[in-house]
C-alpha atoms as a PDB file:
ATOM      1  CA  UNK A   1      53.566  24.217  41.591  1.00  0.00           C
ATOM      2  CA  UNK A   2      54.038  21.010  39.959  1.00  0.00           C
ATOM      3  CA  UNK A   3      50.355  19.957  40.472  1.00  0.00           C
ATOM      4  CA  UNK A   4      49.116  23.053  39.633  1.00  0.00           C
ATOM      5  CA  UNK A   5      51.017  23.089  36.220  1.00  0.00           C
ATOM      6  CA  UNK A   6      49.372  19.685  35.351  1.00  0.00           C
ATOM      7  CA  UNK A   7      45.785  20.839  37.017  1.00  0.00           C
ATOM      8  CA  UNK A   8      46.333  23.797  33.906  1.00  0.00           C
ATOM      9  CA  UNK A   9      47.590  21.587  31.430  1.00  0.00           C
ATOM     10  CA  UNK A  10      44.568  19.060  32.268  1.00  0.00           C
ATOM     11  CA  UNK A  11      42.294  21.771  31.890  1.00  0.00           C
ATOM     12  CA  UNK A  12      43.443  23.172  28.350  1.00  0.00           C
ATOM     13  CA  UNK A  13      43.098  19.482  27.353  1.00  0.00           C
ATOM     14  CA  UNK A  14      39.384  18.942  28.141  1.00  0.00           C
ATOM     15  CA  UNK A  15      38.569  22.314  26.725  1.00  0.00           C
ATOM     16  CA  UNK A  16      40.183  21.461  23.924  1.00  0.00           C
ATOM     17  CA  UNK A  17      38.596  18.091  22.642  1.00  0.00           C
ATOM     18  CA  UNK A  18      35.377  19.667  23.060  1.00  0.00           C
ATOM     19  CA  UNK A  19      35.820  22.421  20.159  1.00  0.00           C
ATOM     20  CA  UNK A  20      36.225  19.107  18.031  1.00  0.00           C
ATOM     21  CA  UNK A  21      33.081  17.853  18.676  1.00  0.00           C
ATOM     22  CA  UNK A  22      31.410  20.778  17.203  1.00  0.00           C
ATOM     23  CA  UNK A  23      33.854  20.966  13.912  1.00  0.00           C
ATOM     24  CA  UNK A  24      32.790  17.603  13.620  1.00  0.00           C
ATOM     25  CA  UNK A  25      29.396  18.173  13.798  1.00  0.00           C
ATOM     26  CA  UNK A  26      29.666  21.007  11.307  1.00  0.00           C
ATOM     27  CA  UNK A  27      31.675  18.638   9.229  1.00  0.00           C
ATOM     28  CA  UNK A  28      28.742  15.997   9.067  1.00  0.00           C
ATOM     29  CA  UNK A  29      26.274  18.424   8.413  1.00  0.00           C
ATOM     30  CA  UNK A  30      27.963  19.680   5.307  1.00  0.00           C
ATOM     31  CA  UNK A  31      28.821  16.579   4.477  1.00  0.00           C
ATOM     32  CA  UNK A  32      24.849  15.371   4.386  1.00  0.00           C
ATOM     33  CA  UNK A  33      23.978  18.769   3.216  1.00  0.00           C
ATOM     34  CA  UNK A  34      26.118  18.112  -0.209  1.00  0.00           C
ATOM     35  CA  UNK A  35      24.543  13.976   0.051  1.00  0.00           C
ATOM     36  CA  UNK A  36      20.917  15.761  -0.106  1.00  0.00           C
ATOM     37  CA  UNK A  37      21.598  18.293  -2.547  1.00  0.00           C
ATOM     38  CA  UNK A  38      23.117  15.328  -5.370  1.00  0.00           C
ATOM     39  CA  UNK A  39      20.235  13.241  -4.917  1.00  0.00           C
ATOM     40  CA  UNK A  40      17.706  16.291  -5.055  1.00  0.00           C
ATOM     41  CA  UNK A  41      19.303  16.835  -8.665  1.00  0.00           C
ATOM     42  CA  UNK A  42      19.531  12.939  -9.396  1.00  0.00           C
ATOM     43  CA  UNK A  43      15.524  12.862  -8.906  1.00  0.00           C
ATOM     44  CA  UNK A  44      15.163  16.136 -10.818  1.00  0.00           C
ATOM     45  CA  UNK A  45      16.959  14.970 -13.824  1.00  0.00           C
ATOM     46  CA  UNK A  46      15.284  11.252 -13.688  1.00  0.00           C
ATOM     47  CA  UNK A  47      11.715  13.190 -13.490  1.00  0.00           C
ATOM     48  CA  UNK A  48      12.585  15.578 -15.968  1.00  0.00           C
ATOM     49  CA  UNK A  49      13.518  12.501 -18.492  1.00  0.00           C
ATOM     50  CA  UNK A  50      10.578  10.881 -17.477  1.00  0.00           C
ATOM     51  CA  UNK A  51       8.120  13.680 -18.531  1.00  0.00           C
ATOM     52  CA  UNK A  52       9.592  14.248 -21.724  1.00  0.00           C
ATOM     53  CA  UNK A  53       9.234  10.304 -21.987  1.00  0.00           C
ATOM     54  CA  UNK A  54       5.430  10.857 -21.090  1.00  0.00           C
ATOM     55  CA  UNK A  55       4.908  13.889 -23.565  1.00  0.00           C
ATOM     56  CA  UNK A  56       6.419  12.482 -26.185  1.00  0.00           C
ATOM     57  CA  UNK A  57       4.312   9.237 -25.789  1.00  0.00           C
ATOM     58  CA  UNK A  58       0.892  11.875 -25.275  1.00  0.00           C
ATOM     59  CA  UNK A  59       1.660  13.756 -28.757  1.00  0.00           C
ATOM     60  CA  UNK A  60       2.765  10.468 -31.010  1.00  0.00           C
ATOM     61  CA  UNK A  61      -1.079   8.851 -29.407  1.00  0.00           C
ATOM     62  CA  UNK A  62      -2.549  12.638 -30.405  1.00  0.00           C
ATOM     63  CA  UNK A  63      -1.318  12.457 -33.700  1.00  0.00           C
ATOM     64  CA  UNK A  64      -1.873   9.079 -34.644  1.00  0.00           C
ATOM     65  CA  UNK A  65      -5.886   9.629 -33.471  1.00  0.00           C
ATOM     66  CA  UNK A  66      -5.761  12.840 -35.878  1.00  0.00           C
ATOM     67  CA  UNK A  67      -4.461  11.061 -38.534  1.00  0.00           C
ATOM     68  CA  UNK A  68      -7.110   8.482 -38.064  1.00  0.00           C
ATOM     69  CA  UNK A  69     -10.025  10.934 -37.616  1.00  0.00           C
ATOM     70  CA  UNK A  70      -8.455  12.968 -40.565  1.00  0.00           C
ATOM     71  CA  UNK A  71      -8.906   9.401 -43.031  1.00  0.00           C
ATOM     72  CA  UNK A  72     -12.152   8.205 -41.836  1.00  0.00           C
ATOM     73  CA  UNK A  73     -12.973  11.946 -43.008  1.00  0.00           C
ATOM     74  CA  UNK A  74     -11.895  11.723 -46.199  1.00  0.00           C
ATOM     75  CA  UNK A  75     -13.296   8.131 -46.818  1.00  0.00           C
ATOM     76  CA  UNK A  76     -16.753   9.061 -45.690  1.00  0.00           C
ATOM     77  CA  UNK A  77     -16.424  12.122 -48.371  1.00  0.00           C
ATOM     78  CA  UNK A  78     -14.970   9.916 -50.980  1.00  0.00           C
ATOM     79  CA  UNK A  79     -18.280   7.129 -50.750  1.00  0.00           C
ATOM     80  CA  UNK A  80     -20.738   9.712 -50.704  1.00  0.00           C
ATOM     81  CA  UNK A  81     -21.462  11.439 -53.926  1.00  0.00           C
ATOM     82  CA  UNK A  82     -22.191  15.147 -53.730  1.00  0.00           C
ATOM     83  CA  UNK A  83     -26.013  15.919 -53.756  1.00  0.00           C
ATOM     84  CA  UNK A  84     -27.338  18.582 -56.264  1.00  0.00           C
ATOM     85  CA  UNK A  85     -29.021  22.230 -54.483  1.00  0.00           C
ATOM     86  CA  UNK A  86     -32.556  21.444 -55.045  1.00  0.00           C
ATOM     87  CA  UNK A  87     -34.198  24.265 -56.666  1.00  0.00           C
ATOM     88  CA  UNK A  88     -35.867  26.856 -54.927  1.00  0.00           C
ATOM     89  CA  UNK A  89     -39.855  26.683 -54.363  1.00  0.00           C
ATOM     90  CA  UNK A  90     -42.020  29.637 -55.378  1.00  0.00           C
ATOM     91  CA  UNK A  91     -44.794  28.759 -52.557  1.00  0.00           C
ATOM     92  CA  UNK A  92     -44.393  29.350 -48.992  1.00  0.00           C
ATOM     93  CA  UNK A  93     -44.711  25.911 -46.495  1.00  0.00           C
ATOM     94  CA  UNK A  94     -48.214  25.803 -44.610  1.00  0.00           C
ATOM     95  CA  UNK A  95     -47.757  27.365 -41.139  1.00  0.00           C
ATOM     96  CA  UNK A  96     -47.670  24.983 -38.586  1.00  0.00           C
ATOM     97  CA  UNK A  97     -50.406  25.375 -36.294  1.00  0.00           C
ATOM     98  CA  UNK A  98     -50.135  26.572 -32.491  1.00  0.00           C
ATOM     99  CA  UNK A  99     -49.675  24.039 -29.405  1.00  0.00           C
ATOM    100  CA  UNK A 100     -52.736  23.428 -27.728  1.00  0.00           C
ATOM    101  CA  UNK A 101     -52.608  25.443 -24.124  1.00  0.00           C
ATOM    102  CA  UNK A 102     -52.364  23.497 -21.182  1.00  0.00           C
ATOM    103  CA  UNK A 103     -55.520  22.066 -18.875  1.00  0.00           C
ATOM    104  CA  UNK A 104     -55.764  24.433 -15.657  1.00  0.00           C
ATOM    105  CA  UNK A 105     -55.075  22.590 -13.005  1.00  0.00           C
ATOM    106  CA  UNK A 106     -57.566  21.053 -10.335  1.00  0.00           C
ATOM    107  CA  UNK A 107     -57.330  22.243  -6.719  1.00  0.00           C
ATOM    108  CA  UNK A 108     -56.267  19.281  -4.675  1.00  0.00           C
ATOM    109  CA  UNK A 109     -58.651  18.864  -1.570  1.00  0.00           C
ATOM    110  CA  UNK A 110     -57.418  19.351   1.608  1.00  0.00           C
ATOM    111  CA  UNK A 111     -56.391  16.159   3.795  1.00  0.00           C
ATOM    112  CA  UNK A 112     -56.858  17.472   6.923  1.00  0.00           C
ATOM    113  CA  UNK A 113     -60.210  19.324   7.318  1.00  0.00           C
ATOM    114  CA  UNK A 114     -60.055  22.023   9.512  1.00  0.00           C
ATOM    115  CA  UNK A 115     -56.298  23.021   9.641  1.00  0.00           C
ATOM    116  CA  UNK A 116     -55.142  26.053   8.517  1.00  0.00           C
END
């Protein structure tokens, strides 16, 4: 009886420690699951910062090139004086006369007499 007791008791004991393997499995996945999902959002935040970083940079170059375009405008304006309309002519502009039409072209002769 004694040995069967212990045989039993033995028994629970080994079936036991192997549920812990498994909570500590589950344990380590959650664990690495939460480890993945913090970085994921470090990454996001650090690209997000980056972009703006980026655009910001893109529209301060944009504008500065505008403003530069925009003043080279106005200087060219500014050194050229306005020219006057001429006035209208009365006569009509000769007509231009027509292209001559193009040469025909020559038959090239054949460099292999006899094939078809």
């Amino acid at each position: 009886m004694k040995k069967t007791f212990l045989f039993l008791a033995g028994s629970a004991i080994m079936f036991a420690s192997c549920g812990g393997n498994e909570k500590a499995a589950e344990n380590a996945a959650a664990t690495q699951a939460k480890v993945d999902s913090a970085a994921n959002a470090a990454s996001a935040a650090k690209e997000a910062a980056m972009k703006a970083e980026n655009d910001a940079k893109i529209a301060a170059a944009a504008k500065a090139q505008a403003d530069s375009m925009e003043a080279a405008k106005a200087a060219a304006e500014k050194a050229e004086p306005k020219k006057a309309t001429p006035a209208h002519h009365t006569t009509k502009p000769a007509a231009a006369a027509p292209a001559p039409a193009p040469a025909a072209p020559t038959p090239k002769p054949n460099p292999r007499p006899g094939a078809h």
